[in-house]
Protein backbone atom coordinates (compact mmCIF):
# COMPACT_ATOMS: atom_id res chain seq x y z
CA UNK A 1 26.72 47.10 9.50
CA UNK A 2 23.83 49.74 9.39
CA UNK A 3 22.38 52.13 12.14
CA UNK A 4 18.48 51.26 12.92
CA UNK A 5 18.29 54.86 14.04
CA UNK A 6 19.77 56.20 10.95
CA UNK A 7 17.87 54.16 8.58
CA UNK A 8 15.05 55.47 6.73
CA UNK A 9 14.00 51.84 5.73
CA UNK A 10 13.12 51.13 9.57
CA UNK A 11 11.59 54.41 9.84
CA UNK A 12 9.07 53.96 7.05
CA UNK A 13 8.16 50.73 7.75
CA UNK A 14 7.49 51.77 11.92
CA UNK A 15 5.22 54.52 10.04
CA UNK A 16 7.52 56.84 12.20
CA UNK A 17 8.49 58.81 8.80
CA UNK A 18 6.88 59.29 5.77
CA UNK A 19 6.06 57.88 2.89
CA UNK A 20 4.62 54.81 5.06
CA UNK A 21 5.69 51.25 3.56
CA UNK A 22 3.60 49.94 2.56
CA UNK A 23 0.98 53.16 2.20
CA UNK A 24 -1.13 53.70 5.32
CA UNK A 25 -4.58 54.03 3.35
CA UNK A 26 -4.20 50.98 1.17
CA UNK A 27 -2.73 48.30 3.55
CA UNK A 28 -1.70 46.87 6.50
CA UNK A 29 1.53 47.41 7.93
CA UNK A 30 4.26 45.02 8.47
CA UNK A 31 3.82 42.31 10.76
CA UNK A 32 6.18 43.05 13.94
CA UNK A 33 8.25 39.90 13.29
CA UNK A 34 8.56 40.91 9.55
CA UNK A 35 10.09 44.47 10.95
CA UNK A 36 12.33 42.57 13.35
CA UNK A 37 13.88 40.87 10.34
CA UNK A 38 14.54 43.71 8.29
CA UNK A 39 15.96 45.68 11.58
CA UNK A 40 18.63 42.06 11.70
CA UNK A 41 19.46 42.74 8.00
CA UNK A 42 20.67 46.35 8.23
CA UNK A 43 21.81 44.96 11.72
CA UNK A 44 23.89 42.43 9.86
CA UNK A 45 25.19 44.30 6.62
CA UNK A 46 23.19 43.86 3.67
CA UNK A 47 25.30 45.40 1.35
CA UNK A 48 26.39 42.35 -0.73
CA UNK A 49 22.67 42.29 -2.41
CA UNK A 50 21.90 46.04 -2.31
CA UNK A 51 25.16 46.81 -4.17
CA UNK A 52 24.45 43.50 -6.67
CA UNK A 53 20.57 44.38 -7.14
CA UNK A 54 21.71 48.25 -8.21
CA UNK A 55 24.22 47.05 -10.56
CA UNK A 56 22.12 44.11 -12.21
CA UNK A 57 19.46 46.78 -12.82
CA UNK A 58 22.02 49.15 -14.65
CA UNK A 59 22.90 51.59 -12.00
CA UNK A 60 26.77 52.65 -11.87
CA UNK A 61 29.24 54.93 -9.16
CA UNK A 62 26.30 54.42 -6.66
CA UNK A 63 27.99 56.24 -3.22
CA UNK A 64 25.65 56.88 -0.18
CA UNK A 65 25.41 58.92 2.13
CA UNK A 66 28.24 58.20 5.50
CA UNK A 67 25.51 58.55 7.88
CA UNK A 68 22.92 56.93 6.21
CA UNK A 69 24.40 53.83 4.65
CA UNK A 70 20.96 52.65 2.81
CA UNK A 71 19.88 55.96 1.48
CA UNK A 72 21.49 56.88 -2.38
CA UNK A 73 23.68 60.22 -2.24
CA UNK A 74 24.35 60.10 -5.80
CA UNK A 75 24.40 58.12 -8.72
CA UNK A 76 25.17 57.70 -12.46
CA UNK A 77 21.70 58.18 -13.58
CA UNK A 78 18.10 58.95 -11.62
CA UNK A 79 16.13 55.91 -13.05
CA UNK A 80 16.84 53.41 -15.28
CA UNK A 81 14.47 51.20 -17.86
CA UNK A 82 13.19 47.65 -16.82
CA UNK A 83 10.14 45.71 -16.23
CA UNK A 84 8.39 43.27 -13.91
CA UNK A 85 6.45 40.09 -14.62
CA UNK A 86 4.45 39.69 -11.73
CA UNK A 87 1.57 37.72 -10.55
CA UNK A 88 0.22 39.77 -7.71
CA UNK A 89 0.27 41.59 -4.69
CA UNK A 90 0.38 40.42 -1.23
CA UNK A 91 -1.61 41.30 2.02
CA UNK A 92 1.66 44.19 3.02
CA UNK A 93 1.42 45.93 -0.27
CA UNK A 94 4.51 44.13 -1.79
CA UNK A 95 4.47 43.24 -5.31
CA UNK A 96 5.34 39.64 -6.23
CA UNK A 97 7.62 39.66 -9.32
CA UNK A 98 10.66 38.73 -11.27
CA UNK A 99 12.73 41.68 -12.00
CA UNK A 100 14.24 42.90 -15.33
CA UNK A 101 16.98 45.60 -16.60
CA UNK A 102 16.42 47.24 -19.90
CA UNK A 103 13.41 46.99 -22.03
CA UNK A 104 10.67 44.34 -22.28
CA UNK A 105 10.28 42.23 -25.63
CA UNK A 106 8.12 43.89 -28.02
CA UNK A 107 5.62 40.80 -27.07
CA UNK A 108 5.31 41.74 -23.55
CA UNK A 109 3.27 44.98 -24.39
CA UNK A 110 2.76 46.39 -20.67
CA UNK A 111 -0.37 45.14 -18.84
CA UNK A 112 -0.53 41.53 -21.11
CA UNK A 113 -0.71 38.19 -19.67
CA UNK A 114 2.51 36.29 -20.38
CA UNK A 115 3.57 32.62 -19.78
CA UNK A 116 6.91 32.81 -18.27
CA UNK A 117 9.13 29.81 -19.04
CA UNK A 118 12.07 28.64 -17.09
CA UNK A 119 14.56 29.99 -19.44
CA UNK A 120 13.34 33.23 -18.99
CA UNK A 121 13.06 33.33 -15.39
CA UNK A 122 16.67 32.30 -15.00
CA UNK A 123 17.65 35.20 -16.66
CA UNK A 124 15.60 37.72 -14.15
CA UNK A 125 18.07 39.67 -11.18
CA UNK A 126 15.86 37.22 -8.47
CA UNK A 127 17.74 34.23 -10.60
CA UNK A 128 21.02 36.60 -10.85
CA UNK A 129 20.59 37.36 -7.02
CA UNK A 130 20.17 33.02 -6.28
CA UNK A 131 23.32 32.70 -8.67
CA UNK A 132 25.63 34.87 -6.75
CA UNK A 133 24.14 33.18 -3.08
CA UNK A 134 22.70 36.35 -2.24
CA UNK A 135 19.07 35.06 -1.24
CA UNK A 136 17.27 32.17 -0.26
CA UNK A 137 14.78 30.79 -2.50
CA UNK A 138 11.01 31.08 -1.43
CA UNK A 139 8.97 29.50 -3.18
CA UNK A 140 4.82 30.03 -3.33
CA UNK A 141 2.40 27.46 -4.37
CA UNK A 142 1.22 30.39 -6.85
CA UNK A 143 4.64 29.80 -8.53
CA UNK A 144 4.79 27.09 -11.61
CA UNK A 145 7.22 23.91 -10.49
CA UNK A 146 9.10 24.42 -13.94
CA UNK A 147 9.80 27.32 -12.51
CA UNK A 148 10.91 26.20 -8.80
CA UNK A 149 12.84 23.33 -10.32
CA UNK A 150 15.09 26.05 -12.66
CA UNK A 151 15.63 27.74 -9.19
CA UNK A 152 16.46 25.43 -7.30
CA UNK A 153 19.09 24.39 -10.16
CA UNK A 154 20.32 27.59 -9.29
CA UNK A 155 21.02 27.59 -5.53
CA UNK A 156 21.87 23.92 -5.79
CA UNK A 157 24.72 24.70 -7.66
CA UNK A 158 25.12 28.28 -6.27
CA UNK A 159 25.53 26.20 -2.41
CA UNK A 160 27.56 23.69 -4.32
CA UNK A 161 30.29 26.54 -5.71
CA UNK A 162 30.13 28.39 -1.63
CA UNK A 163 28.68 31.64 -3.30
CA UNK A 164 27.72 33.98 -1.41
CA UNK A 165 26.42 33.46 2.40
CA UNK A 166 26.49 29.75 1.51
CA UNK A 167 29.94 28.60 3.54
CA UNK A 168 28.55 30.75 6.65
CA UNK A 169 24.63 29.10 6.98
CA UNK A 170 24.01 27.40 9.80
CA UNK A 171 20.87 25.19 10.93
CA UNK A 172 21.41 23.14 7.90
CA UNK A 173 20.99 19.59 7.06
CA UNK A 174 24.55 19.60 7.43
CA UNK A 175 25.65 22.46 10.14
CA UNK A 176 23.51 22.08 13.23
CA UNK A 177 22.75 25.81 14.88
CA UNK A 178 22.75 26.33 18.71
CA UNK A 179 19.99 28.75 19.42
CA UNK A 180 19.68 29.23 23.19
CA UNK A 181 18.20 33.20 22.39
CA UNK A 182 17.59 35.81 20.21
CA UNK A 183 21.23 36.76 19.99
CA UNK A 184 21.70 33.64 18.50
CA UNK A 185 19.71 33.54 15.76
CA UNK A 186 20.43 37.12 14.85
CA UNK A 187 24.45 36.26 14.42
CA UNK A 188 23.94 33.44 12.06
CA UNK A 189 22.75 33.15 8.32
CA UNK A 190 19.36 31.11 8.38
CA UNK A 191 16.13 30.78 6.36
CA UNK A 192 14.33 34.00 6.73
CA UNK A 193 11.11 32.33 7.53
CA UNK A 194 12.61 29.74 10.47
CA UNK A 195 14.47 33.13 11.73
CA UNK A 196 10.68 34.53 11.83
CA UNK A 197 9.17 32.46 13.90
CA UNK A 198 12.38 31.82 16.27
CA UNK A 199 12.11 35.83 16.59
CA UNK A 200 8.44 35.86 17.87
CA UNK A 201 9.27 32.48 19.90
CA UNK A 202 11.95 34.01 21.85
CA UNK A 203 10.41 37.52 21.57
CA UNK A 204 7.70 35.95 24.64
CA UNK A 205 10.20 34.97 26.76
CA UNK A 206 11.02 31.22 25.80
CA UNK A 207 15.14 30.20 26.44
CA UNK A 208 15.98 27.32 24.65
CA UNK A 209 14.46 25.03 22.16
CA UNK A 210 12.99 22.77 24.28
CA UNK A 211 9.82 24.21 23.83
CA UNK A 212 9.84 25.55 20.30
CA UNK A 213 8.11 22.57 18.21
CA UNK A 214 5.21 22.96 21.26
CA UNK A 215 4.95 26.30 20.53
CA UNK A 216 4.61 26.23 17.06
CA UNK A 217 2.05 23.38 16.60
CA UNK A 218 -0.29 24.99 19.04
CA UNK A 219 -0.77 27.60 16.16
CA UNK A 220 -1.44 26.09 13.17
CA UNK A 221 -2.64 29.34 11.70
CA UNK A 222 -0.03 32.15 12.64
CA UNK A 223 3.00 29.89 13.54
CA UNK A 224 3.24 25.94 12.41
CA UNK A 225 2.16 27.16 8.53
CA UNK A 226 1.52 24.40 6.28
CA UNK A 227 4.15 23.41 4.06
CA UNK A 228 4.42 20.78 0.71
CA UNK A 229 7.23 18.61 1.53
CA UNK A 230 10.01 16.99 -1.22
CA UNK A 231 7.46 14.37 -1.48
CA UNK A 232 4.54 16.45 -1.97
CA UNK A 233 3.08 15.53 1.11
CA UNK A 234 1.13 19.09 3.02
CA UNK A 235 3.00 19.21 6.29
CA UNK A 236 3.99 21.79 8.50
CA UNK A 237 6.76 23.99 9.85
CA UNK A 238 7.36 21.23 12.75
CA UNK A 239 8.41 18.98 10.33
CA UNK A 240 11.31 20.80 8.40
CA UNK A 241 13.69 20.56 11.40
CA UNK A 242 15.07 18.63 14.32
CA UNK A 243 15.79 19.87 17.87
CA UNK A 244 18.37 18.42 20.50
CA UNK A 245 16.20 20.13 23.38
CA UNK A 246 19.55 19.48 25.56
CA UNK A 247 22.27 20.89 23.34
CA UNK A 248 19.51 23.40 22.30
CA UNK A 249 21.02 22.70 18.76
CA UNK A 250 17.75 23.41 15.69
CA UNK A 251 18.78 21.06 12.54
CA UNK A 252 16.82 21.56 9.06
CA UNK A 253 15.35 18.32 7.51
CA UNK A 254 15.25 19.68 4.23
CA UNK A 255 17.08 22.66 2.28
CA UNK A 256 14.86 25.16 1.72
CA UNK A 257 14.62 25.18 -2.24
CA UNK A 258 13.34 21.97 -1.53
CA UNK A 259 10.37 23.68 0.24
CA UNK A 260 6.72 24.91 -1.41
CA UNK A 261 5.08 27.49 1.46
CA UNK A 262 1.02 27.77 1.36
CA UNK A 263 0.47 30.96 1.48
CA UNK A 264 -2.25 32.59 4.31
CA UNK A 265 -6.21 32.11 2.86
CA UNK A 266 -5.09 29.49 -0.16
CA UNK A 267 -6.39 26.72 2.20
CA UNK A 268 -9.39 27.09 4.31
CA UNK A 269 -8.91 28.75 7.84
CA UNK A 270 -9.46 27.31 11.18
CA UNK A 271 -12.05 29.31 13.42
CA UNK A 272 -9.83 30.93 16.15
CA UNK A 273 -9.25 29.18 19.02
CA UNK A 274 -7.49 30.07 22.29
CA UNK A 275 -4.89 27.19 23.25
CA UNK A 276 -3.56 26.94 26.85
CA UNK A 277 0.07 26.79 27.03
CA UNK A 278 1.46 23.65 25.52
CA UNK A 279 3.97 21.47 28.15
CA UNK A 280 6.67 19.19 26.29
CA UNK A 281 5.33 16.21 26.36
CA UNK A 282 6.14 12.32 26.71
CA UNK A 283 3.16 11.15 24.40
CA UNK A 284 2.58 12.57 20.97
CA UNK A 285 -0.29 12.32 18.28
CA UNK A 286 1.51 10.70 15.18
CA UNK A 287 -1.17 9.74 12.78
CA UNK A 288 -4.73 10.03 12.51
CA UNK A 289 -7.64 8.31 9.84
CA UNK A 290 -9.56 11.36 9.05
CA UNK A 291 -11.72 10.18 6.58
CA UNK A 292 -11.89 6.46 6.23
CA UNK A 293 -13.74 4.77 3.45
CA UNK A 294 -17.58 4.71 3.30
CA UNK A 295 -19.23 6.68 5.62
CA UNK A 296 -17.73 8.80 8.43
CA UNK A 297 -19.55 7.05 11.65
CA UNK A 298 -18.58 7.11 15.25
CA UNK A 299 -15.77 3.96 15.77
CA UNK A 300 -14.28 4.47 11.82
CA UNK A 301 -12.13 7.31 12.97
CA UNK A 302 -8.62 6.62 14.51
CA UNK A 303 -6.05 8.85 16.04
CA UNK A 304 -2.53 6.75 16.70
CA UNK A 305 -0.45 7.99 20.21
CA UNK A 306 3.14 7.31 20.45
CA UNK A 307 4.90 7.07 23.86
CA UNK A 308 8.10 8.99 22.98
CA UNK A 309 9.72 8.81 26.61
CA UNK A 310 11.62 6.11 28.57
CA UNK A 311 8.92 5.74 31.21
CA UNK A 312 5.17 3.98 30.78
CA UNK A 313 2.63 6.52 30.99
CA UNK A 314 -0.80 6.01 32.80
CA UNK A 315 -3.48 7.54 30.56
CA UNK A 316 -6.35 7.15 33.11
CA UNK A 317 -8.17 10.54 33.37
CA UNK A 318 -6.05 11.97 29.50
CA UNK A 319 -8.16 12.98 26.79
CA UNK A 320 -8.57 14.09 23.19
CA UNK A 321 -10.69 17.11 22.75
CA UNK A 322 -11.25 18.66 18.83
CA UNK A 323 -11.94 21.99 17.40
CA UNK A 324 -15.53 21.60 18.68
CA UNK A 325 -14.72 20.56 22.12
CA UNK A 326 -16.00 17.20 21.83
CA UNK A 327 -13.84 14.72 24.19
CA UNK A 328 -12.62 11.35 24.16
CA UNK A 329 -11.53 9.48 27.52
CA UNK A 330 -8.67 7.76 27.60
CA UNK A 331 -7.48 4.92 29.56
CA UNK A 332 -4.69 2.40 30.45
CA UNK A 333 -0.92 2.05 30.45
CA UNK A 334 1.38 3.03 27.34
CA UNK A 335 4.33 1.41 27.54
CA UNK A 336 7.68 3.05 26.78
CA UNK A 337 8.39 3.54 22.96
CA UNK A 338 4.71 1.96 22.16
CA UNK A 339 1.80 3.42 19.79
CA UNK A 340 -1.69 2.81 20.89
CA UNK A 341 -4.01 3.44 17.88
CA UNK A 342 -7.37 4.55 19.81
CA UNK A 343 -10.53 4.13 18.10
CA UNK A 344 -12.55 7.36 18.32
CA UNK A 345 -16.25 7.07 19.83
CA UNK A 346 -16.84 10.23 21.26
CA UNK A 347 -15.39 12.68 18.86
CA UNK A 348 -15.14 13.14 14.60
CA UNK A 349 -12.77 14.51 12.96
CA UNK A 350 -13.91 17.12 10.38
CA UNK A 351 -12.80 16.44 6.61
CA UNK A 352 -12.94 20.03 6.44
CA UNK A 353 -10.28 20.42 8.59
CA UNK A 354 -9.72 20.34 11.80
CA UNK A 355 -7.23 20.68 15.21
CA UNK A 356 -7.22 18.13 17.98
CA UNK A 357 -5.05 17.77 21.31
CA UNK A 358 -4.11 15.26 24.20
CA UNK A 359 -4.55 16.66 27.48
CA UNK A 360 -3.03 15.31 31.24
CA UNK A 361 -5.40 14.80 34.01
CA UNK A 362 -4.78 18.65 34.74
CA UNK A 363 -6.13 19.38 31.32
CA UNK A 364 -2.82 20.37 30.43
CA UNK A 365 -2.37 19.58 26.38
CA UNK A 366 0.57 17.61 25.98
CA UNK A 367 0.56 17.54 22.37
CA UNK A 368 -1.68 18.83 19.71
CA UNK A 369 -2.13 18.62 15.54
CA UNK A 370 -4.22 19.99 12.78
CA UNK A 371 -4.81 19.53 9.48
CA UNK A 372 -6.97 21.06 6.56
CA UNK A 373 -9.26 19.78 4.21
CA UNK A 374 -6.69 19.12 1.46
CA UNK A 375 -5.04 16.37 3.51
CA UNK A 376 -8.00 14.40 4.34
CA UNK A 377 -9.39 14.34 0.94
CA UNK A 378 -8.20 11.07 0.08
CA UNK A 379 -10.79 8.49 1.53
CA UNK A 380 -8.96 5.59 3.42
CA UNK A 381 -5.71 7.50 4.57
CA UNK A 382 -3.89 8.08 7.30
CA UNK A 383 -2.59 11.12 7.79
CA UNK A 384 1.03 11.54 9.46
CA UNK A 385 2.00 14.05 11.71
């Protein structure tokens, strides 16, 4: 394992020591929770990639320095010849590519637009570094799906030969994870983006899962990010796992290959909002009609509760209150394990998007959702939450 006060990495990326990653005075830096999970790498060992993204690049008799595990002492050569194919940059500076040793085909001039085909991108040290279950795949809407499908060929059969990490993840669809802390999620191998959020999650305080799916719907900006399901549904980070709040066990849904993240700005933002702390609940939102067909008028619009606990609930004095504060009253009993689809008078949902939640008497929420305009564009669905 590495030293965070001997590595340079950490310090550069802290702009404690120069050069700043990324530069100061052309971007922002690193998210904290994006910091914390390089800081677990070193923490961890990352040697099995560094040493197998050196070699597939050409470098040889790479030894580093005892005291500073991550920083090159000597090696067979100072650079080496390859290329990138990349597609952009994103907001940290980082450059979004597939990586190549050697020299580019002499129809690849630098600077050209080229259409990369599967074959070829299976032959790029990401694909090398998904063959040897090094990394996770994470894939981008701004990435072709002949592309993600070769890829996830890869890992498929990478996972299916225990490569790599492989025989040691945890918080998969089949190897439940038992997160009560930080500590917890640090000493297992995990999808880097879950491990984000349960970082920040536990970094305020929280013990236990109980209140994790909570936490992240009440941010469907910065926390619950949308996500295109196996079935090309748009969903959200809530509904990749599954949570035994008792056993405070965390249980993917899906592998992540499976997975297609939108990225931040591709769909349209919702205007901040300050949400009051979210309670776990005993009635959730589960569906709403967003846009039904013909016009949008006042009693078209539907938002369907479900009673999740053992108990009835009285709903006398609860309410649903969207992103422009209008309210609808509820009223009367929901039984135990019942839905009650309530027909909205006093509020409309935006086909834009928009975030609604179900508050108690105290006006605590009890459960919220949100959605954006891509998932209500088709007139006469429900949406599913």
């Amino acid at each position: 394992p590495g030293s965070l006060e001997e590595s340079p990495l950490v310090a550069m990326i802290e702009w404690k020591s120069e050069p700043f990653m990324p530069p100061e005075d052309k971007f922002k830096q690193m998210p904290q929770e994006e910091i914390d999970l390089v800081k677990a790498w070193i923490l961890a060992g990352a040697n099995g990639a560094r040493d197998f993204m050196l070699a597939a690049v050409g470098f040889q008799d790479v030894r580093f320095f005892e005291d500073l595990p991550n920083k090159v002492e000597s090696a067979d050569a100072d650079f080496k010849r390859g290329y990138v194919l990349a597609n952009g940059i994103d907001p940290h500076g980082r450059v979004i590519a597939f990586v190549y040793p050697g020299e580019p085909p002499p129809a690849m001039p630098s600077g050209s637009s080229v259409m990369l085909m599967p074959a070829e991108a299976n032959q790029s040290v990401n694909a090398r570094l998904l063959e040897a279950g090094l990394s996770y795949a994470a894939f981008y809407t701004s990435l072709p799906i002949d592309l993600m499908d070769g890829l996830a060929g890869i890992v498929t059969a990478a996972r299916a030969a225990g490569a790599g990490f492989w025989p040691r993840e945890q918080a998969t669809v089949q190897a439940p994870a038992v997160l009560r802390g930080l500590a917890d999620a640090e000493a297992i191998v995990i999808w880097p983006k879950l491990f984000r959020r349960l970082v920040s999650y536990f970094g305020e305080g929280h013990s236990g899962l109980a209140g994790f799916e909570n936490w992240l719907r009440s941010d469907p900006v910065h926390r619950d990010d949308s996500i295109i399901l196996p079935d090309r549904e748009l969903g959200n980070m809530h509904d990749i796992f599954e949570i035994d709040p008792v056993a405070d066990t965390l249980v993917m849904t899906y592998r992540p290959e499976e997975l297609i993240i939108v990225p931040d700005g591709v769909l349209p933002n919702l205007p901040p909002r300050e949400l009051p702390p979210v309670a776990v609940g005993a009635v959730r939102i589960v569906a709403a009609l967003a846009n039904p067909l013909g016009a949008d008028s006042p009693g078209r619009e539907t938002i369907t509760l479900l009673n999740v606990s053992p108990e009835d609930v009285a709903l006398d004095g609860w309410d649903l209150i969207d992103l422009a504060e209008r309210r609808h009253e509820l009223a009367g009993n929901l039984a135990a394990g019942e839905a009650l689809r309530v027909t909205l008078t006093r509020l409309q949902l935006n086909n834009a998007g928009d975030s609604v939640q179900l508050r108690d008497p105290d006006g605590q929420v009890i459960d919220s959702i949100a959605y954006l305009a891509q998932s209500a564009g088709r007139e006469g669905w429900t949406l599913v939450f």
